[in-house]
C-alpha atoms as a PDB file:
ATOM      1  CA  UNK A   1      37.998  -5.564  33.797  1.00  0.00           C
ATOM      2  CA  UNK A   2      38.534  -1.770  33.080  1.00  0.00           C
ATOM      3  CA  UNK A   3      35.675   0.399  32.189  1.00  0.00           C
ATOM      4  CA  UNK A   4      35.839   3.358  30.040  1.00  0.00           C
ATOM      5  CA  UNK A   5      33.039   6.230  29.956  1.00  0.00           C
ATOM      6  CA  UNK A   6      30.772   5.922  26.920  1.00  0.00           C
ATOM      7  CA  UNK A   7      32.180   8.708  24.823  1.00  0.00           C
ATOM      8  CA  UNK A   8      35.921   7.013  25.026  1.00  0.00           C
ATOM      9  CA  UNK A   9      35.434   3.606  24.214  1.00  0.00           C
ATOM     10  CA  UNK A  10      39.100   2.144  24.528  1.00  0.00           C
ATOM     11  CA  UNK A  11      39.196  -0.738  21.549  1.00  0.00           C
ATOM     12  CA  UNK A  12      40.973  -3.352  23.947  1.00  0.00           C
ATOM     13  CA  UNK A  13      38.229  -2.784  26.291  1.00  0.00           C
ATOM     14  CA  UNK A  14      35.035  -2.849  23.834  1.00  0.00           C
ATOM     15  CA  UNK A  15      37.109  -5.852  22.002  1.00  0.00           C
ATOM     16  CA  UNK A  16      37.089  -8.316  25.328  1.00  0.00           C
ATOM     17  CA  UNK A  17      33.370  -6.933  26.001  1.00  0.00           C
ATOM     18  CA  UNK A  18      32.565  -8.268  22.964  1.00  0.00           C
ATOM     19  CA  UNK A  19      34.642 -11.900  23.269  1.00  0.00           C
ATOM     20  CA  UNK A  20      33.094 -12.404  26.722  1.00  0.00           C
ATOM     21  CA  UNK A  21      29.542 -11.711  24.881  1.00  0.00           C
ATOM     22  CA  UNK A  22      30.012 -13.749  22.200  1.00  0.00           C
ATOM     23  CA  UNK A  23      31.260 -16.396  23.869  1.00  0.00           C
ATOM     24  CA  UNK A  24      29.310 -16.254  27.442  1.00  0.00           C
ATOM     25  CA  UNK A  25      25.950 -14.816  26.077  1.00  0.00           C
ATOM     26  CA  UNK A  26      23.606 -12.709  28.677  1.00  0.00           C
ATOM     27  CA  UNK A  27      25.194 -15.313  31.467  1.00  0.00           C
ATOM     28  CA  UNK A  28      28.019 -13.807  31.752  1.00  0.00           C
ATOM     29  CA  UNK A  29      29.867 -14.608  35.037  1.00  0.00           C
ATOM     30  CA  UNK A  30      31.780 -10.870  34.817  1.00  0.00           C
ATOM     31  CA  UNK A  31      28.590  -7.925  34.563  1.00  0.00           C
ATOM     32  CA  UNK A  32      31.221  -6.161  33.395  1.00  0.00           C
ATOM     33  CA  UNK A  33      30.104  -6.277  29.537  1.00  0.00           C
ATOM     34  CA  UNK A  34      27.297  -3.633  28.722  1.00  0.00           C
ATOM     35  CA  UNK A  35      24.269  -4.914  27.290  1.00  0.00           C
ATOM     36  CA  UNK A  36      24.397  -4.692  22.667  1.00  0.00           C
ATOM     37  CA  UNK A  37      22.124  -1.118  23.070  1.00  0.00           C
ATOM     38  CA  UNK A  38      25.102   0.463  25.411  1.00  0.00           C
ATOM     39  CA  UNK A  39      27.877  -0.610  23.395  1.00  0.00           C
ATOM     40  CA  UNK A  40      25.765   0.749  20.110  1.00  0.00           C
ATOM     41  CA  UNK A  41      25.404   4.289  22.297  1.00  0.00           C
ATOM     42  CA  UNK A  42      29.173   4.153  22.983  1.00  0.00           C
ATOM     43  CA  UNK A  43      29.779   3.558  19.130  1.00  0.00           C
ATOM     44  CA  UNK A  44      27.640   6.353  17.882  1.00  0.00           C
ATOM     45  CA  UNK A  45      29.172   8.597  20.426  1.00  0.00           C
ATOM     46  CA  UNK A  46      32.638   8.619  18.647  1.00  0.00           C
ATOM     47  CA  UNK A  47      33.593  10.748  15.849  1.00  0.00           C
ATOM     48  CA  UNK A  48      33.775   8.954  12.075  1.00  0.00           C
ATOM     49  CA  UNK A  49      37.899   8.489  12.485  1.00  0.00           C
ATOM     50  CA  UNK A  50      37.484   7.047  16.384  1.00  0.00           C
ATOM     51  CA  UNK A  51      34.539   4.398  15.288  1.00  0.00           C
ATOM     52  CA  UNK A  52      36.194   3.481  12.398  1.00  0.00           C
ATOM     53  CA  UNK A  53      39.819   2.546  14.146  1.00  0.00           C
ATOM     54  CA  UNK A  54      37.491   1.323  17.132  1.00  0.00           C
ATOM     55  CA  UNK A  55      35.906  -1.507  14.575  1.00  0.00           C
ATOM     56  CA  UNK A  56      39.194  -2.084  12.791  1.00  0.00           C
ATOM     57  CA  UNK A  57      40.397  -3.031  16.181  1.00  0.00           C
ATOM     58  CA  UNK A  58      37.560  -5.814  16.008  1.00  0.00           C
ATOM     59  CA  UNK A  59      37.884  -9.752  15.119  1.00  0.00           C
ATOM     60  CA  UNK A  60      35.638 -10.568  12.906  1.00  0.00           C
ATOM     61  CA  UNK A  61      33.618 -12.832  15.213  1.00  0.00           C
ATOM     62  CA  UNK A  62      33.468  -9.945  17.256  1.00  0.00           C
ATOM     63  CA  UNK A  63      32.210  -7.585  14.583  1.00  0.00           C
ATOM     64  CA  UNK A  64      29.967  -9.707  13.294  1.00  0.00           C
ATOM     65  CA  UNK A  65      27.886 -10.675  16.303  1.00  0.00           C
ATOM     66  CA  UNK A  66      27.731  -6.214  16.731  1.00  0.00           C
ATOM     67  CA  UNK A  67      26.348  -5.391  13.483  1.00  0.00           C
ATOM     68  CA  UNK A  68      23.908  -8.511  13.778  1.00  0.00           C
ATOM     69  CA  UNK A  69      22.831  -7.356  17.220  1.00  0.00           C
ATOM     70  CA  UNK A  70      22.292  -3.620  16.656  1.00  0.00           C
ATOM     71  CA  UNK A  71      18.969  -2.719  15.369  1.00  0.00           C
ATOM     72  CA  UNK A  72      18.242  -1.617  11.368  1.00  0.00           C
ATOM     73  CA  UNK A  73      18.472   2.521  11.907  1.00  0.00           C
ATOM     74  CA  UNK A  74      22.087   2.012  14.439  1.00  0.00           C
ATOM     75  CA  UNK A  75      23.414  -0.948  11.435  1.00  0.00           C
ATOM     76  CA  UNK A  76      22.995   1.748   9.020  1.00  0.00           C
ATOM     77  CA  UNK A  77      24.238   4.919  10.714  1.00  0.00           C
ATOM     78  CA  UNK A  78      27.312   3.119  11.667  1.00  0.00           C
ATOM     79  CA  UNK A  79      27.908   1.599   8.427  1.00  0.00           C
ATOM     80  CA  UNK A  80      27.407   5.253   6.525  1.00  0.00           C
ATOM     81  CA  UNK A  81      29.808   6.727   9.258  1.00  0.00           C
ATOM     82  CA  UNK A  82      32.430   4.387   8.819  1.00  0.00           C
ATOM     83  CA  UNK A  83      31.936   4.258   4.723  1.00  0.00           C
ATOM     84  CA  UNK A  84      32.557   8.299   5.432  1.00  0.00           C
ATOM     85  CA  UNK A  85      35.778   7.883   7.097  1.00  0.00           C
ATOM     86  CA  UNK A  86      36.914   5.695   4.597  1.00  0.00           C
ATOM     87  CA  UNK A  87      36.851   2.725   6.164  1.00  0.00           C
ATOM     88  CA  UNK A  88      35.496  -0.841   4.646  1.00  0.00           C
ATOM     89  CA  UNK A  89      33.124  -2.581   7.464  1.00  0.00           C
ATOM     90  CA  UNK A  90      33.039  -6.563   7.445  1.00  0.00           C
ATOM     91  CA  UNK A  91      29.193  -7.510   7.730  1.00  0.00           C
ATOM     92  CA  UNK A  92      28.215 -10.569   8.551  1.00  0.00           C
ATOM     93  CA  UNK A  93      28.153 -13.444   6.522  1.00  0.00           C
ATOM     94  CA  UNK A  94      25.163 -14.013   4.326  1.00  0.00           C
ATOM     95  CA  UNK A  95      24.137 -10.243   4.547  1.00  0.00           C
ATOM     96  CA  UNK A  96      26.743  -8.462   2.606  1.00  0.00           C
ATOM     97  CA  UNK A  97      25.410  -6.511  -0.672  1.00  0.00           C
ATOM     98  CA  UNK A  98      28.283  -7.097  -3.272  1.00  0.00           C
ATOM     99  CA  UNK A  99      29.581  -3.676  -3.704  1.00  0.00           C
ATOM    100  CA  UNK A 100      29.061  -2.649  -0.103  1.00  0.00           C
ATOM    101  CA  UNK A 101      26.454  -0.393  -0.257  1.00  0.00           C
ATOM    102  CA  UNK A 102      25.778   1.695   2.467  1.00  0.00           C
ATOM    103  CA  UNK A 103      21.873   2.115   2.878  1.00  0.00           C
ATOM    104  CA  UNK A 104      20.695   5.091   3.559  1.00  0.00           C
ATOM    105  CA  UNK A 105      17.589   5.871   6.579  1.00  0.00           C
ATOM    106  CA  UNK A 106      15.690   9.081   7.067  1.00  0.00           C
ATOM    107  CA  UNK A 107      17.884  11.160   9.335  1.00  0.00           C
ATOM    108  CA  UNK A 108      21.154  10.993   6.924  1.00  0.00           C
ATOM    109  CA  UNK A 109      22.928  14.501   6.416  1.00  0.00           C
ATOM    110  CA  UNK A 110      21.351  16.243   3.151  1.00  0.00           C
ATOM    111  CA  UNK A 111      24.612  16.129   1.937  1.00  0.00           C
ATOM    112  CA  UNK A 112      24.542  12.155   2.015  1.00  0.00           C
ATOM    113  CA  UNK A 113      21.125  12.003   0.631  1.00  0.00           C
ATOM    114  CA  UNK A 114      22.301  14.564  -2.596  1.00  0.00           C
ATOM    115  CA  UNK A 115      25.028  11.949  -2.992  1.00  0.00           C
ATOM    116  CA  UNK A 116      23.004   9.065  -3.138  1.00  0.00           C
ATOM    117  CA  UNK A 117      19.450  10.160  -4.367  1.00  0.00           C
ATOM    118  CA  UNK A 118      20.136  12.738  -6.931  1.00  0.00           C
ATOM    119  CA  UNK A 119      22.065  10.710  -9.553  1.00  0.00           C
ATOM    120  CA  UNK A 120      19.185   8.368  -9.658  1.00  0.00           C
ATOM    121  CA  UNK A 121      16.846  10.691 -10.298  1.00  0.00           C
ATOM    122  CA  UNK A 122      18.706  12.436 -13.013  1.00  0.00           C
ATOM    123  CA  UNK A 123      18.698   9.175 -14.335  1.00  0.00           C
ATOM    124  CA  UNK A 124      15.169   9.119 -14.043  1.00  0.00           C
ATOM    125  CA  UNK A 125      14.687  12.171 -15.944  1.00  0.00           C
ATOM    126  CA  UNK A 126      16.879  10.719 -18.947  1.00  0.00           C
ATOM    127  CA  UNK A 127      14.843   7.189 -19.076  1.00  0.00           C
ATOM    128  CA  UNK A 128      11.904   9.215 -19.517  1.00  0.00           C
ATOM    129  CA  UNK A 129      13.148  10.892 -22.344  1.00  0.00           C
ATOM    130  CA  UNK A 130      13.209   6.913 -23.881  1.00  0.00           C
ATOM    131  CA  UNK A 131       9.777   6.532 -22.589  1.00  0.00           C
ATOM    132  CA  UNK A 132       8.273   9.801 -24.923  1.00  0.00           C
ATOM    133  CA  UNK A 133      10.657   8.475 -28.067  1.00  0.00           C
ATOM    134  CA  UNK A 134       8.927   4.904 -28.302  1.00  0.00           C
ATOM    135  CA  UNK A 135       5.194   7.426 -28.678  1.00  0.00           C
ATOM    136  CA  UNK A 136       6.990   9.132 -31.775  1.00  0.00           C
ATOM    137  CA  UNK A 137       6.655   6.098 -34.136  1.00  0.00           C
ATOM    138  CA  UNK A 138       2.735   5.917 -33.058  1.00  0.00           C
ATOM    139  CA  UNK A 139       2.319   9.256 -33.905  1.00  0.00           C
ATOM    140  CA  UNK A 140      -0.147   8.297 -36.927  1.00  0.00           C
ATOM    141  CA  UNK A 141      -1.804   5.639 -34.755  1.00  0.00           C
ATOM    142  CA  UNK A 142      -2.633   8.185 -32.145  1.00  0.00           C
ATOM    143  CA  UNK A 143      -4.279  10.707 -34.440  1.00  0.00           C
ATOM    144  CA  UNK A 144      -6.309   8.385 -35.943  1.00  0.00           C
ATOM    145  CA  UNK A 145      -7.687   6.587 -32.882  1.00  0.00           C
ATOM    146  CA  UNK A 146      -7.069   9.638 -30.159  1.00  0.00           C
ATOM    147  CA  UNK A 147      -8.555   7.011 -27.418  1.00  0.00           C
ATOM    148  CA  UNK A 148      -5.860   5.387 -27.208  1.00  0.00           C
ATOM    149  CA  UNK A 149      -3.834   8.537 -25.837  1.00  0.00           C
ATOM    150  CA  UNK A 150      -6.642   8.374 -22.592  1.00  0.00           C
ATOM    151  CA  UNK A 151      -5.828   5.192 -21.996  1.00  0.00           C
ATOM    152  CA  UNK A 152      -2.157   5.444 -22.093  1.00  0.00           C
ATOM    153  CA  UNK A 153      -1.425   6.366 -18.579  1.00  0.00           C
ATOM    154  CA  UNK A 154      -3.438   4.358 -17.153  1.00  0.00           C
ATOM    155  CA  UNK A 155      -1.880   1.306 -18.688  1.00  0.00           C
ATOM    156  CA  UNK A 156       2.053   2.715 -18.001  1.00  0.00           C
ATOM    157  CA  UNK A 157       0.404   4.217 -14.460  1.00  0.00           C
ATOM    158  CA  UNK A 158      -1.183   0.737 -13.445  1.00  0.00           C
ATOM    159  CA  UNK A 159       1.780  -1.342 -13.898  1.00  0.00           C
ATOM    160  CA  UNK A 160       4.269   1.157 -12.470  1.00  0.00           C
ATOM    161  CA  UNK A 161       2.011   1.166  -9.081  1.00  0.00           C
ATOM    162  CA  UNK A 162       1.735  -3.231  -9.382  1.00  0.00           C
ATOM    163  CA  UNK A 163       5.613  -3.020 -10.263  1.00  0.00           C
ATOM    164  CA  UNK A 164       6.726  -0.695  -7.193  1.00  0.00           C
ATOM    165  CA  UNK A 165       4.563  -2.718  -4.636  1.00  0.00           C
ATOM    166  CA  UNK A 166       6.418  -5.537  -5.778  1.00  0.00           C
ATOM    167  CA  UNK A 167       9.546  -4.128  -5.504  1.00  0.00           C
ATOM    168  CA  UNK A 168       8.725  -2.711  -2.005  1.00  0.00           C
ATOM    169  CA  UNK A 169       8.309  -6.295  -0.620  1.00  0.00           C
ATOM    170  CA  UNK A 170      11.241  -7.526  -2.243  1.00  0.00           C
ATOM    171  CA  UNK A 171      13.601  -4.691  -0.781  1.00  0.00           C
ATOM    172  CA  UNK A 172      12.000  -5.071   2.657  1.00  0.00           C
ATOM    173  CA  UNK A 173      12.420  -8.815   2.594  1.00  0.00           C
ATOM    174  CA  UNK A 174      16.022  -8.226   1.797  1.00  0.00           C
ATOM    175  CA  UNK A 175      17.069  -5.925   4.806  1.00  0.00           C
ATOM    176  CA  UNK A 176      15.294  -8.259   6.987  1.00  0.00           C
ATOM    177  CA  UNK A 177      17.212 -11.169   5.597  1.00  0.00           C
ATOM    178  CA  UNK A 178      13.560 -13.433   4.972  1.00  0.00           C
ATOM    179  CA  UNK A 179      14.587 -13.473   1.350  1.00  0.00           C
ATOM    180  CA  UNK A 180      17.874 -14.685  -0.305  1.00  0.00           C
ATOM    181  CA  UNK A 181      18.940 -15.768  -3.853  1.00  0.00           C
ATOM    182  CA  UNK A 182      17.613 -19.208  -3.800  1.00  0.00           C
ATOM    183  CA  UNK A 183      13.465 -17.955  -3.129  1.00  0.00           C
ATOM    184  CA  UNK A 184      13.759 -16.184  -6.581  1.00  0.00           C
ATOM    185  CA  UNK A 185      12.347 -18.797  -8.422  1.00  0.00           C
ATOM    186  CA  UNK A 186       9.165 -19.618  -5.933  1.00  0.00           C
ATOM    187  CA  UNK A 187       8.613 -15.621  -5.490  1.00  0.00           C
ATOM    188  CA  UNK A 188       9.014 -15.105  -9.818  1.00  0.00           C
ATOM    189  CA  UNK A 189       6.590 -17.819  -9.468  1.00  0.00           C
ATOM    190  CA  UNK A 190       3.951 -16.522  -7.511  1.00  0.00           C
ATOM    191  CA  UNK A 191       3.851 -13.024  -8.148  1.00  0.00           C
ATOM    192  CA  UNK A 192       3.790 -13.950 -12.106  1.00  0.00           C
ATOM    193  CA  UNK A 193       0.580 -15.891 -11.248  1.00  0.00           C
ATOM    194  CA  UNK A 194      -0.300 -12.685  -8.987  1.00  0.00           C
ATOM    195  CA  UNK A 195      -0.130 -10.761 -12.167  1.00  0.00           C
ATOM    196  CA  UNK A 196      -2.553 -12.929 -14.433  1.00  0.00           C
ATOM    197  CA  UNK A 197      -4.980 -12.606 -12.164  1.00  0.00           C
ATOM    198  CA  UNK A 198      -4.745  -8.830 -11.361  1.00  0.00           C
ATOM    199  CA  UNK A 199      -3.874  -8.020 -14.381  1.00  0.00           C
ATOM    200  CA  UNK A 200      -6.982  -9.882 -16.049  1.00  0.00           C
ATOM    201  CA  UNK A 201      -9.092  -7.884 -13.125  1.00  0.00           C
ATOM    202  CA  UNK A 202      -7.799  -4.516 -13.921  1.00  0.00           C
ATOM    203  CA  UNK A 203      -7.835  -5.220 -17.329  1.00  0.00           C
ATOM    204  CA  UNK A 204     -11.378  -5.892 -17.304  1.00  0.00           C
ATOM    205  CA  UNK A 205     -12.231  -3.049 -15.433  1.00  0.00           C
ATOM    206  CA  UNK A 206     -10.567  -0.394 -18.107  1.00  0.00           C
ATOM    207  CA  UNK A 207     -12.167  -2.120 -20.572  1.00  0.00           C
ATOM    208  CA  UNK A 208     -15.942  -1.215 -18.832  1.00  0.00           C
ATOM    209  CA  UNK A 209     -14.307   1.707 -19.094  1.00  0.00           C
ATOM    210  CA  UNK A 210     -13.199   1.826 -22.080  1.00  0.00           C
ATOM    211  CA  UNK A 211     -16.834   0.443 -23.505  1.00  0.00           C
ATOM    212  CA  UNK A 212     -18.696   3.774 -21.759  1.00  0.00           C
ATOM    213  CA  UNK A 213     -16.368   5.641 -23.548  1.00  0.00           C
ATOM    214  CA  UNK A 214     -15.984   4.364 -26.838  1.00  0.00           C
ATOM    215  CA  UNK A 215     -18.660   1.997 -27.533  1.00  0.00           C
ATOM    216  CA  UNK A 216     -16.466  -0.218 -29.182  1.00  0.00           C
ATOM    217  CA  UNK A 217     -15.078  -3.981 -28.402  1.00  0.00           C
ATOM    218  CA  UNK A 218     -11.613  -4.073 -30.405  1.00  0.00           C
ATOM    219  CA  UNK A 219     -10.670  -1.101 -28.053  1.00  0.00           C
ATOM    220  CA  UNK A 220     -11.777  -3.030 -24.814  1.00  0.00           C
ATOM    221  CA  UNK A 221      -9.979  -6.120 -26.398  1.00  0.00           C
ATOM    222  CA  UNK A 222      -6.484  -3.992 -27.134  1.00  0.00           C
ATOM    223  CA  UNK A 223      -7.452  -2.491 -23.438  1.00  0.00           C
ATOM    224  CA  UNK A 224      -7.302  -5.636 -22.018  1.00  0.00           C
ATOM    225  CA  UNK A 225      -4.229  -7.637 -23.802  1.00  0.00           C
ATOM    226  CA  UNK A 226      -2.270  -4.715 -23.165  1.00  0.00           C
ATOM    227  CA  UNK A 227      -2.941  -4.185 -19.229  1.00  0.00           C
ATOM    228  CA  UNK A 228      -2.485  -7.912 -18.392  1.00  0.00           C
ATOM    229  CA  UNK A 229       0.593  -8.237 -20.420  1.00  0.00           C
ATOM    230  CA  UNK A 230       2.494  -5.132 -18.555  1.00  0.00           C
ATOM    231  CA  UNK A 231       0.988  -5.657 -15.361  1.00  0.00           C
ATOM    232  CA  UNK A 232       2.197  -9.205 -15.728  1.00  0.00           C
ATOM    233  CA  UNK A 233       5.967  -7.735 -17.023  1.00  0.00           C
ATOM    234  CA  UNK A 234       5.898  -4.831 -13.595  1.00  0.00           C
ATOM    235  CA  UNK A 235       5.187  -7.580 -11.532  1.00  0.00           C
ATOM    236  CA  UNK A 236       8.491  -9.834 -12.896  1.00  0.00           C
ATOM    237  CA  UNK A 237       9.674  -6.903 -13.118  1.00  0.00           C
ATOM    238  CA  UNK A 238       9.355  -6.070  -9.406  1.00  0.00           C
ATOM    239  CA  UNK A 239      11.291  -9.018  -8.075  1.00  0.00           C
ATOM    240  CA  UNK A 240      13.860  -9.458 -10.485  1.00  0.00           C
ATOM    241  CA  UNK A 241      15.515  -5.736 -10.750  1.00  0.00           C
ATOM    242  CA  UNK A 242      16.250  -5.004  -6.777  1.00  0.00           C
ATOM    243  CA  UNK A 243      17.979  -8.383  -6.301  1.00  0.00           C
ATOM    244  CA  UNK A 244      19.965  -7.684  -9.443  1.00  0.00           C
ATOM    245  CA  UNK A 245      20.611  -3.695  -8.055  1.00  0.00           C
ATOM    246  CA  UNK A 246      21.636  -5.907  -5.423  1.00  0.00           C
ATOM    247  CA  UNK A 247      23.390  -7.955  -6.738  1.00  0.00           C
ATOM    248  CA  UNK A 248      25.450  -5.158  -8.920  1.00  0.00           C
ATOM    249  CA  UNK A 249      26.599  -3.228  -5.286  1.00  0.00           C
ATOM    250  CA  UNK A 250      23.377  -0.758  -6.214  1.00  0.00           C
ATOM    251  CA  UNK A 251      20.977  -0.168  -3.152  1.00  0.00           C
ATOM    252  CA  UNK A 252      18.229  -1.434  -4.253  1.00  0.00           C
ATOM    253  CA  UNK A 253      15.786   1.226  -2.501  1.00  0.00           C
ATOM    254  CA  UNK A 254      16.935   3.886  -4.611  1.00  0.00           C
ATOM    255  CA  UNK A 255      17.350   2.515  -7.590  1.00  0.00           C
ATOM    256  CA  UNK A 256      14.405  -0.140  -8.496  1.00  0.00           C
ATOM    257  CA  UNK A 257      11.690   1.962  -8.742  1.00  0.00           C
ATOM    258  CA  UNK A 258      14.023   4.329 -11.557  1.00  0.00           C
ATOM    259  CA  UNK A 259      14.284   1.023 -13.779  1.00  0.00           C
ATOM    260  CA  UNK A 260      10.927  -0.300 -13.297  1.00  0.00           C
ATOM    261  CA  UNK A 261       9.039   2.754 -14.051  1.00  0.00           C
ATOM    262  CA  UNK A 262      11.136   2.803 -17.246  1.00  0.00           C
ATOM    263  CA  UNK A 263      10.140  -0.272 -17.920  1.00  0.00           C
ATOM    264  CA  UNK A 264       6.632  -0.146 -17.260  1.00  0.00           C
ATOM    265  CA  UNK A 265       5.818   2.983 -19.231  1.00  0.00           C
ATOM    266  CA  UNK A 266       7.849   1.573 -22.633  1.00  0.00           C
ATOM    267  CA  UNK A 267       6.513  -1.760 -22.494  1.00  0.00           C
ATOM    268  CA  UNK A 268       2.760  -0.282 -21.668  1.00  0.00           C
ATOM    269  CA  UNK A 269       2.951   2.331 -24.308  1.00  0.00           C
ATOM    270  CA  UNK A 270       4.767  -0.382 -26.809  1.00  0.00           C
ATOM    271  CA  UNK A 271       2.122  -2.668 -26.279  1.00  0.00           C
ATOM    272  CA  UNK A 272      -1.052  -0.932 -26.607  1.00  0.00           C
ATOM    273  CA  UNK A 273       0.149   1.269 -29.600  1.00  0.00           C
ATOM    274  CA  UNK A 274       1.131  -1.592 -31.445  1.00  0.00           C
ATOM    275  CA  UNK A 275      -1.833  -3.098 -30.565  1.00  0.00           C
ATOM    276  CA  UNK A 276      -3.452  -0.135 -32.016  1.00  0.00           C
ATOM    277  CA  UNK A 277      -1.895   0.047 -34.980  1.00  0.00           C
ATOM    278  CA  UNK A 278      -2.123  -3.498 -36.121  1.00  0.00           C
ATOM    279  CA  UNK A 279      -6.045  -3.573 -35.385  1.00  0.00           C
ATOM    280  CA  UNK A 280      -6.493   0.466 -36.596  1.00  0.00           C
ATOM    281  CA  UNK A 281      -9.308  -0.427 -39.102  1.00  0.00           C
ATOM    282  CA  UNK A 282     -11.021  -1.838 -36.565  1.00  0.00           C
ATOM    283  CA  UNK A 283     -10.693   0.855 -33.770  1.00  0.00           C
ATOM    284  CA  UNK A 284     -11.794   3.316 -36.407  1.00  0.00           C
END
């Protein structure tokens, strides 16, 4: 079988590697095949235009055992290389984002990361600006009972930390491929009982608070309801909005925590101000 030196990978060549690999496994009569790692090497060695007609060159059993072979940090590079030269990689079965998204790791060009990262975050920036115009209507509320504006961030604060740790999991279970569509029910399941319980825990714990501050029960009540119930929402929350980013060709590593903080901070501030205002005679 010819060989070709790793920084001119011939696609004939790197196809029948791949065949006899697929086919033969790591008991391959012919040595000739190099080992998944080497062929990654020879892959990354190319320029964008030479991987991307290498991999078009590729049957799609063939392609598919490479990308499931090559480890998390070489999957991505080649995928962002080959999204750069404009070409539109196969993945394997069962692991395809709709969309296509191309996931980005820690050593991607700044360029790449501007791209991807910055429109989210202006995003961010513009959600916020919801966040401080569902306060405006509580304006009265808040001058009359200016506790509640302590407790305020710690309520939105809380459930954007329980949300994101949620979320974390859930995008990490994704690139590893433990969790797929059909676990959403059993993991909405546990992590809303997850959020009763640590929800009723921190809950109680700002309302001690809460109590040395204020002296006063109907604020460690409102305290309470309204850390359980958005708690309870981030943590819902938390699975449900990567694996529809997902789901929607968004990456969902970027994106979930911009919708989820959102979330979090107008639901917390909704909740406990409205809270506030229905029991103000009481808080007074």
């Amino acid at each position: 079988m010819t060989r070709t030196m790793d920084n001119a990978v011939d696609p004939t060549v790197l196809r029948q590697w791949l065949d006899q690999a697929l086919y033969e496994g790591e008991h391959a009569l012919d040595p000739s095949p190099p080992a998944p790692d080497r062929i990654a090497r020879m892959l990354l060695a190319l320029r964008d235009r030479q991987l991307a007609s290498t991999v078009a060159a590729l049957p799609d059993s063939a392609l598919t055992w490479l990308l499931a072979t090559l480890d998390p940090g070489q999957r991505n590079t080649v995928l962002r290389r080959l999204a750069r030269a404009g070409a539109a990689p196969r993945e394997p079965e069962g692991q395809q984002a709709p969309g296509n998204y191309v996931e980005e790791d820690a050593l991607a060009p700044l360029a790449d990361s501007l791209r991807s990262r910055v429109p989210w975050l202006l995003l961010n920036l513009l959600t916020a600006f919801l966040a401080a115009a569902v306060v405006a209507p509580f304006e009265s509320t808040i001058s009359r009972i200016a506790s509640l504006a302590v407790f305020m961030p710690v309520i939105a604060g809380h459930g954007g930390n329980t949300g994101t740790q949620v979320a974390t999991i859930i995008v990490r279970s994704l690139a590893t491929g433990d969790l797929g569509t059909h676990d959403l029910r059993v993991v909405l399941r546990k992590e809303a009982a997850f959020g009763l319980v640590h929800g009723l825990l921190a809950g109680l714990l700002t309302a001690a608070y809460a109590l040395i501050l204020n002296q006063n029960l109907w604020l460690a009540a409102v305290v309470v309801v309204a850390m359980v119930g958005n708690v309870f929402a981030a943590g819902l929350a938390g699975c449900a909005i990567p694996l529809a980013l997902r789901r929607a060709g968004q990456d969902p590593a970027l994106a979930s925590s911009i919708w989820l903080t959102t979330l979090t901070d107008m639901f917390g501030f909704v909740l406990l101000l409205e809270l506030g205002t229905v029991l103000v005679t009481k808080l007074s």
